[in-house]
PDB file of N, CA and C in Angstrom:
ATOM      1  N   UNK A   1     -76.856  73.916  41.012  1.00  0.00           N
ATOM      2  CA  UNK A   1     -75.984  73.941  42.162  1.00  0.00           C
ATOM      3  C   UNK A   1     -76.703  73.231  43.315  1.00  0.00           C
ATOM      4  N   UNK A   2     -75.974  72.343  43.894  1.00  0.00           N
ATOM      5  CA  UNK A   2     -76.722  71.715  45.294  1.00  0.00           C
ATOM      6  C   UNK A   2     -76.020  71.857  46.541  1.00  0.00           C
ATOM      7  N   UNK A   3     -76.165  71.830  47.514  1.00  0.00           N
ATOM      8  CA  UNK A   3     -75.801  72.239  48.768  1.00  0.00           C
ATOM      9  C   UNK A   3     -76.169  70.837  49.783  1.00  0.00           C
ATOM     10  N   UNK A   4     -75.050  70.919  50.890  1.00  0.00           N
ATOM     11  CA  UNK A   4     -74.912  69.920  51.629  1.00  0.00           C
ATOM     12  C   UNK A   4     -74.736  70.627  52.764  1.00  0.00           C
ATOM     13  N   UNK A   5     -75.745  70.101  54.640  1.00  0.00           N
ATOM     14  CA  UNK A   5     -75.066  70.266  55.346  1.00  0.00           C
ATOM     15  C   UNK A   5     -74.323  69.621  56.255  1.00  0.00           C
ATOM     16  N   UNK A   6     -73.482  69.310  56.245  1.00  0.00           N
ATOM     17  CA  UNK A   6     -72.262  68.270  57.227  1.00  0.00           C
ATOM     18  C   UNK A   6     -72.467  68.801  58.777  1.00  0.00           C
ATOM     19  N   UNK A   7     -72.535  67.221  59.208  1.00  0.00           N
ATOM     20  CA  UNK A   7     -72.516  67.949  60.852  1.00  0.00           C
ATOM     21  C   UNK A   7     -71.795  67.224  61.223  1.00  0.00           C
ATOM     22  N   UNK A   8     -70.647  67.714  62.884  1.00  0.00           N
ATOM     23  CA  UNK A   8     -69.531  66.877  62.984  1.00  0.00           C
ATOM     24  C   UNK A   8     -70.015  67.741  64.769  1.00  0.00           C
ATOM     25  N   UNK A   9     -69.032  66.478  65.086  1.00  0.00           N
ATOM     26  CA  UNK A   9     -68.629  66.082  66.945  1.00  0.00           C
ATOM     27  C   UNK A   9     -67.529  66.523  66.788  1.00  0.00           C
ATOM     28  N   UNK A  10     -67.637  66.817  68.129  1.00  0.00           N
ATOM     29  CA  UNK A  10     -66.146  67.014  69.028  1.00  0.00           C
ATOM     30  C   UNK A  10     -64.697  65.888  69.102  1.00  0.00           C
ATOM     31  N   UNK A  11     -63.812  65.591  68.614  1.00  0.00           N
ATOM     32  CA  UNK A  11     -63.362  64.457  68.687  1.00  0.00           C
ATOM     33  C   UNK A  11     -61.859  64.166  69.850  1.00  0.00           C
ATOM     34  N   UNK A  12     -61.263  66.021  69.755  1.00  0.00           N
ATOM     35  CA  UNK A  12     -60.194  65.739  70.548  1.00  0.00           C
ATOM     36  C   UNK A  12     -59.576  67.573  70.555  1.00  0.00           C
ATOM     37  N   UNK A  13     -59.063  67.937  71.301  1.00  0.00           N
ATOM     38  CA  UNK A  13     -57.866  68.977  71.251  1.00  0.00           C
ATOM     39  C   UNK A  13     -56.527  68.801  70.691  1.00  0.00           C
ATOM     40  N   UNK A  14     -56.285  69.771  69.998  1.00  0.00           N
ATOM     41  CA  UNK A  14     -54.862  69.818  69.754  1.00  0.00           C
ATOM     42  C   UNK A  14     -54.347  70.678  70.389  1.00  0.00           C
ATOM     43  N   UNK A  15     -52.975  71.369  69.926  1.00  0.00           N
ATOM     44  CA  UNK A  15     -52.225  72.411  70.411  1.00  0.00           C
ATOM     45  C   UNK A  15     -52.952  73.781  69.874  1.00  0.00           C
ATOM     46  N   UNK A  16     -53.061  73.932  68.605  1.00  0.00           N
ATOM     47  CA  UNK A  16     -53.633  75.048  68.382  1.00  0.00           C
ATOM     48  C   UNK A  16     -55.048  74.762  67.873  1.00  0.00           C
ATOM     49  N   UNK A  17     -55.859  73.499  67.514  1.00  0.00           N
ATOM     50  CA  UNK A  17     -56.928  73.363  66.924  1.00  0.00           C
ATOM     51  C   UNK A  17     -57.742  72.426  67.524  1.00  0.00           C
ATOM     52  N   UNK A  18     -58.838  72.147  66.905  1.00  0.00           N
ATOM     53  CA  UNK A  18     -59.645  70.885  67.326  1.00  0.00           C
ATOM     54  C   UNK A  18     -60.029  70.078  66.450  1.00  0.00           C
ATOM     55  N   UNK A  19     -60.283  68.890  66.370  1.00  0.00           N
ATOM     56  CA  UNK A  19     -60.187  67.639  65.446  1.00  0.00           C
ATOM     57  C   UNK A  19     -62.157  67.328  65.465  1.00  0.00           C
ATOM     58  N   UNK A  20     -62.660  67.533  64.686  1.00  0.00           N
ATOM     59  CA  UNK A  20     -64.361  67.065  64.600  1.00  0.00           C
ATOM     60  C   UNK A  20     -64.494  66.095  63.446  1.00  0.00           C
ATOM     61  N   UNK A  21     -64.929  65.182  63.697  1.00  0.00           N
ATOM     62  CA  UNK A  21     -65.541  63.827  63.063  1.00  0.00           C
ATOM     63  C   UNK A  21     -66.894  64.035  63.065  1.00  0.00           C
ATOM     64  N   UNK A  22     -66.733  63.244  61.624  1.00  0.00           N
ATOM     65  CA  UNK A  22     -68.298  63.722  60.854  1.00  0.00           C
ATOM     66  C   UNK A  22     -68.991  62.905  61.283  1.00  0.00           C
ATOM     67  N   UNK A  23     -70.414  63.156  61.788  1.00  0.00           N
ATOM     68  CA  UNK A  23     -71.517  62.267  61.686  1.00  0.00           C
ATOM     69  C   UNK A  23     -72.394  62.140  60.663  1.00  0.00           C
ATOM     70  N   UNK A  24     -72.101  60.875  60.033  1.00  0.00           N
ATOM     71  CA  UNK A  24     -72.798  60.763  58.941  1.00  0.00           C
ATOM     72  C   UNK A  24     -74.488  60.113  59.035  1.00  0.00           C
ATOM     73  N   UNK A  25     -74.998  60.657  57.772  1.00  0.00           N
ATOM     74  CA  UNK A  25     -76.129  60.149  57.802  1.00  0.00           C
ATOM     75  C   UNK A  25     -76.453  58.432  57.906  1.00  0.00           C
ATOM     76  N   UNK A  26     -77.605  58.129  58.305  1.00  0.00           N
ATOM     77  CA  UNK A  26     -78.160  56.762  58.273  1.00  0.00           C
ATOM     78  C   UNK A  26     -77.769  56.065  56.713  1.00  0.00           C
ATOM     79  N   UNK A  27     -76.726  55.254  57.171  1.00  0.00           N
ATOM     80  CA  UNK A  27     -76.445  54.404  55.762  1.00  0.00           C
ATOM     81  C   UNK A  27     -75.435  55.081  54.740  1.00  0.00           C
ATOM     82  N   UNK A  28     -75.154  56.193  54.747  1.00  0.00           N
ATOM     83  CA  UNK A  28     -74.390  56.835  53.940  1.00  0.00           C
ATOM     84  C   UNK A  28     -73.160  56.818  54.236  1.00  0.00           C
ATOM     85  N   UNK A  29     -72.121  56.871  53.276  1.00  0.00           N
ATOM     86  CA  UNK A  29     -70.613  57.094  53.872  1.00  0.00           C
ATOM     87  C   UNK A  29     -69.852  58.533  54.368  1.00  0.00           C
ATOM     88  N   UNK A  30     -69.266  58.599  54.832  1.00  0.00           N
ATOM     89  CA  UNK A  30     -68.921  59.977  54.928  1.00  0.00           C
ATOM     90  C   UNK A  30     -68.420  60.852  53.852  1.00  0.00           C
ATOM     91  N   UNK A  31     -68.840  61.838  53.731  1.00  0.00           N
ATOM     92  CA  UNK A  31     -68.504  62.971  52.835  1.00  0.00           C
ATOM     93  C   UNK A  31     -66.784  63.709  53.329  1.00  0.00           C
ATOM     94  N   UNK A  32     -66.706  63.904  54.619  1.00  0.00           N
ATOM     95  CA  UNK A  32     -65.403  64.723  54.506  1.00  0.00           C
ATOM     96  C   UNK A  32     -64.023  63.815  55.633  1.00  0.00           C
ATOM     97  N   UNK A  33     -64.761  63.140  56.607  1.00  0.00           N
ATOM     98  CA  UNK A  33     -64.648  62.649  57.402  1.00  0.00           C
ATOM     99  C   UNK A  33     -64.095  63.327  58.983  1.00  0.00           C
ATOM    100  N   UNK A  34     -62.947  63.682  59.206  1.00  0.00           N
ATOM    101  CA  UNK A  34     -62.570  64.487  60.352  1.00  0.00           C
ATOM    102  C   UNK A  34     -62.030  65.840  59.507  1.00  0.00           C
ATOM    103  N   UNK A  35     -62.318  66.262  60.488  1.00  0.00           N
ATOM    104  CA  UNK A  35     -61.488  68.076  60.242  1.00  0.00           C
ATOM    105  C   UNK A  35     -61.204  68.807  61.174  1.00  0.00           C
ATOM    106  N   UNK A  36     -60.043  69.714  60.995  1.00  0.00           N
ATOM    107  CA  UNK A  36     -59.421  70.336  61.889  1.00  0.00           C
ATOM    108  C   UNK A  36     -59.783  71.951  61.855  1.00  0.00           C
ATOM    109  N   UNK A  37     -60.338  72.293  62.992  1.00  0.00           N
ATOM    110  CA  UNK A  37     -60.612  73.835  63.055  1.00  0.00           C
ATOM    111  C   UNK A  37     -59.997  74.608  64.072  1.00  0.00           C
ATOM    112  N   UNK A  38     -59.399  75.963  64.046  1.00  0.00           N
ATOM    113  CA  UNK A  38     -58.415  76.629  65.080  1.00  0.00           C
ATOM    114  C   UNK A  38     -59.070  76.814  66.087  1.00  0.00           C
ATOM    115  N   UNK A  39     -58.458  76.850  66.897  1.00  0.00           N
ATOM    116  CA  UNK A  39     -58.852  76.522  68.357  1.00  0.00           C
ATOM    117  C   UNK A  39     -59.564  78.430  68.750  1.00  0.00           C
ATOM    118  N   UNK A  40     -59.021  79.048  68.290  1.00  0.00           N
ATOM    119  CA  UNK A  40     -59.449  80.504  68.089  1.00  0.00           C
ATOM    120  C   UNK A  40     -60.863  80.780  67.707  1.00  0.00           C
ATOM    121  N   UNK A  41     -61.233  80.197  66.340  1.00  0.00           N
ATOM    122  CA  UNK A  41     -62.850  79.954  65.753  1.00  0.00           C
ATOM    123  C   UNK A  41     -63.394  78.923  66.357  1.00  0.00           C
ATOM    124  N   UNK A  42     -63.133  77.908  67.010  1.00  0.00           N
ATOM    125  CA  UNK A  42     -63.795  76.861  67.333  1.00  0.00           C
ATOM    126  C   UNK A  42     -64.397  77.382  69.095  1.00  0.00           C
ATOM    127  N   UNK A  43     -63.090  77.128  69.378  1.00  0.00           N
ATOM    128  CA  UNK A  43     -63.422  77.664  70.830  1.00  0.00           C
ATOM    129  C   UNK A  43     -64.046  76.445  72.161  1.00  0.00           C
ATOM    130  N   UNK A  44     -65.293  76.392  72.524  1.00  0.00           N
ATOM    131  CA  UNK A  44     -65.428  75.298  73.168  1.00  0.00           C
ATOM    132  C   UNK A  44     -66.638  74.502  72.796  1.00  0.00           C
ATOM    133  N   UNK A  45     -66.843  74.766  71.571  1.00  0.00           N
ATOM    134  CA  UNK A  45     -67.964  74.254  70.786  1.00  0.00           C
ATOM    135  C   UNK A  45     -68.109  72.568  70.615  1.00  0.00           C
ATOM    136  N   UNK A  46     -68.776  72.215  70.874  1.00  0.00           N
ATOM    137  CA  UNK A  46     -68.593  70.585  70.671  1.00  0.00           C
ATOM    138  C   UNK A  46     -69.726  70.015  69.629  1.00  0.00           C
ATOM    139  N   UNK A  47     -70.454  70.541  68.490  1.00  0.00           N
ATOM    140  CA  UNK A  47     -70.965  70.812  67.375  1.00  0.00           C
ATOM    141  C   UNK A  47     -70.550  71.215  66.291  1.00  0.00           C
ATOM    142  N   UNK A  48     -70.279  71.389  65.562  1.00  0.00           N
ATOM    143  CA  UNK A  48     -70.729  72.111  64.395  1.00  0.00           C
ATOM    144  C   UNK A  48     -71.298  71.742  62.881  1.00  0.00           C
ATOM    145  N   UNK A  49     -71.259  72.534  61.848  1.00  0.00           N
ATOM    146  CA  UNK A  49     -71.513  72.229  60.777  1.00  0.00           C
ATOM    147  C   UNK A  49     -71.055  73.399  59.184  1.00  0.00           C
ATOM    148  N   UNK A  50     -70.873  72.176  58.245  1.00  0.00           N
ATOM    149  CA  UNK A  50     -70.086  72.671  57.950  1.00  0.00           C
ATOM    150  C   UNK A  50     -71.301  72.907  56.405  1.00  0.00           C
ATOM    151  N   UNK A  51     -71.417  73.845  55.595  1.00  0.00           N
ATOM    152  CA  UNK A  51     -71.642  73.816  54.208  1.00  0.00           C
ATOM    153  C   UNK A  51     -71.201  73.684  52.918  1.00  0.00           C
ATOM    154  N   UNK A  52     -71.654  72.895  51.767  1.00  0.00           N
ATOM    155  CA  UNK A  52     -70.700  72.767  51.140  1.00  0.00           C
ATOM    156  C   UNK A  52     -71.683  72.763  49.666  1.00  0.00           C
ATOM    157  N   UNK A  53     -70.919  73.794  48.849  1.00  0.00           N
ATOM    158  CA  UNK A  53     -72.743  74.233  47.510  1.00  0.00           C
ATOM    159  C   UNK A  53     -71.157  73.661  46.630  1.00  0.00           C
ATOM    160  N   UNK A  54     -72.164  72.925  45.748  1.00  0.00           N
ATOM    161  CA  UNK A  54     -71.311  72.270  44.079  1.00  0.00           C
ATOM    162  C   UNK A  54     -71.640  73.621  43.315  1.00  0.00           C
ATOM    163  N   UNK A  55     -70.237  73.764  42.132  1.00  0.00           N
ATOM    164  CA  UNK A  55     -70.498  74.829  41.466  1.00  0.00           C
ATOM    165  C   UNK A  55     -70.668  74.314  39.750  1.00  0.00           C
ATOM    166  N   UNK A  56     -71.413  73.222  39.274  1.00  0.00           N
ATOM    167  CA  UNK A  56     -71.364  72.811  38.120  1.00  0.00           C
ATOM    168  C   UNK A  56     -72.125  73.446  37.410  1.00  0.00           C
TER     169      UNK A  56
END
């Protein structure tokens, strides 16, 4: 099993959520690219990160 951690920016507000774009590593492509998190859990965070473990 391997594990990834994704880190993403602030990109914009919505009505109920917020939009974060991934910053990808040096040279690499993006893994998830933008994502939307509720404005409830997010809050006024302009960071985050996200984890992601393979189950093979």
């Amino acid at each position: 099993m391997s594990e990834k951690v994704i880190k993403f920016e602030f990109e914009k507000n919505n009505k109920n959520s917020v939009r974060y774009k991934e910053v990808p590593e040096n040279g690499m492509p993006p893994v998830l690219g933008s994502i939307y998190v509720q404005t409830w859990f997010a809050g006024a965070s302009k960071n985050i990160e996200v984890t992601i473990k393979t189950k093979d």
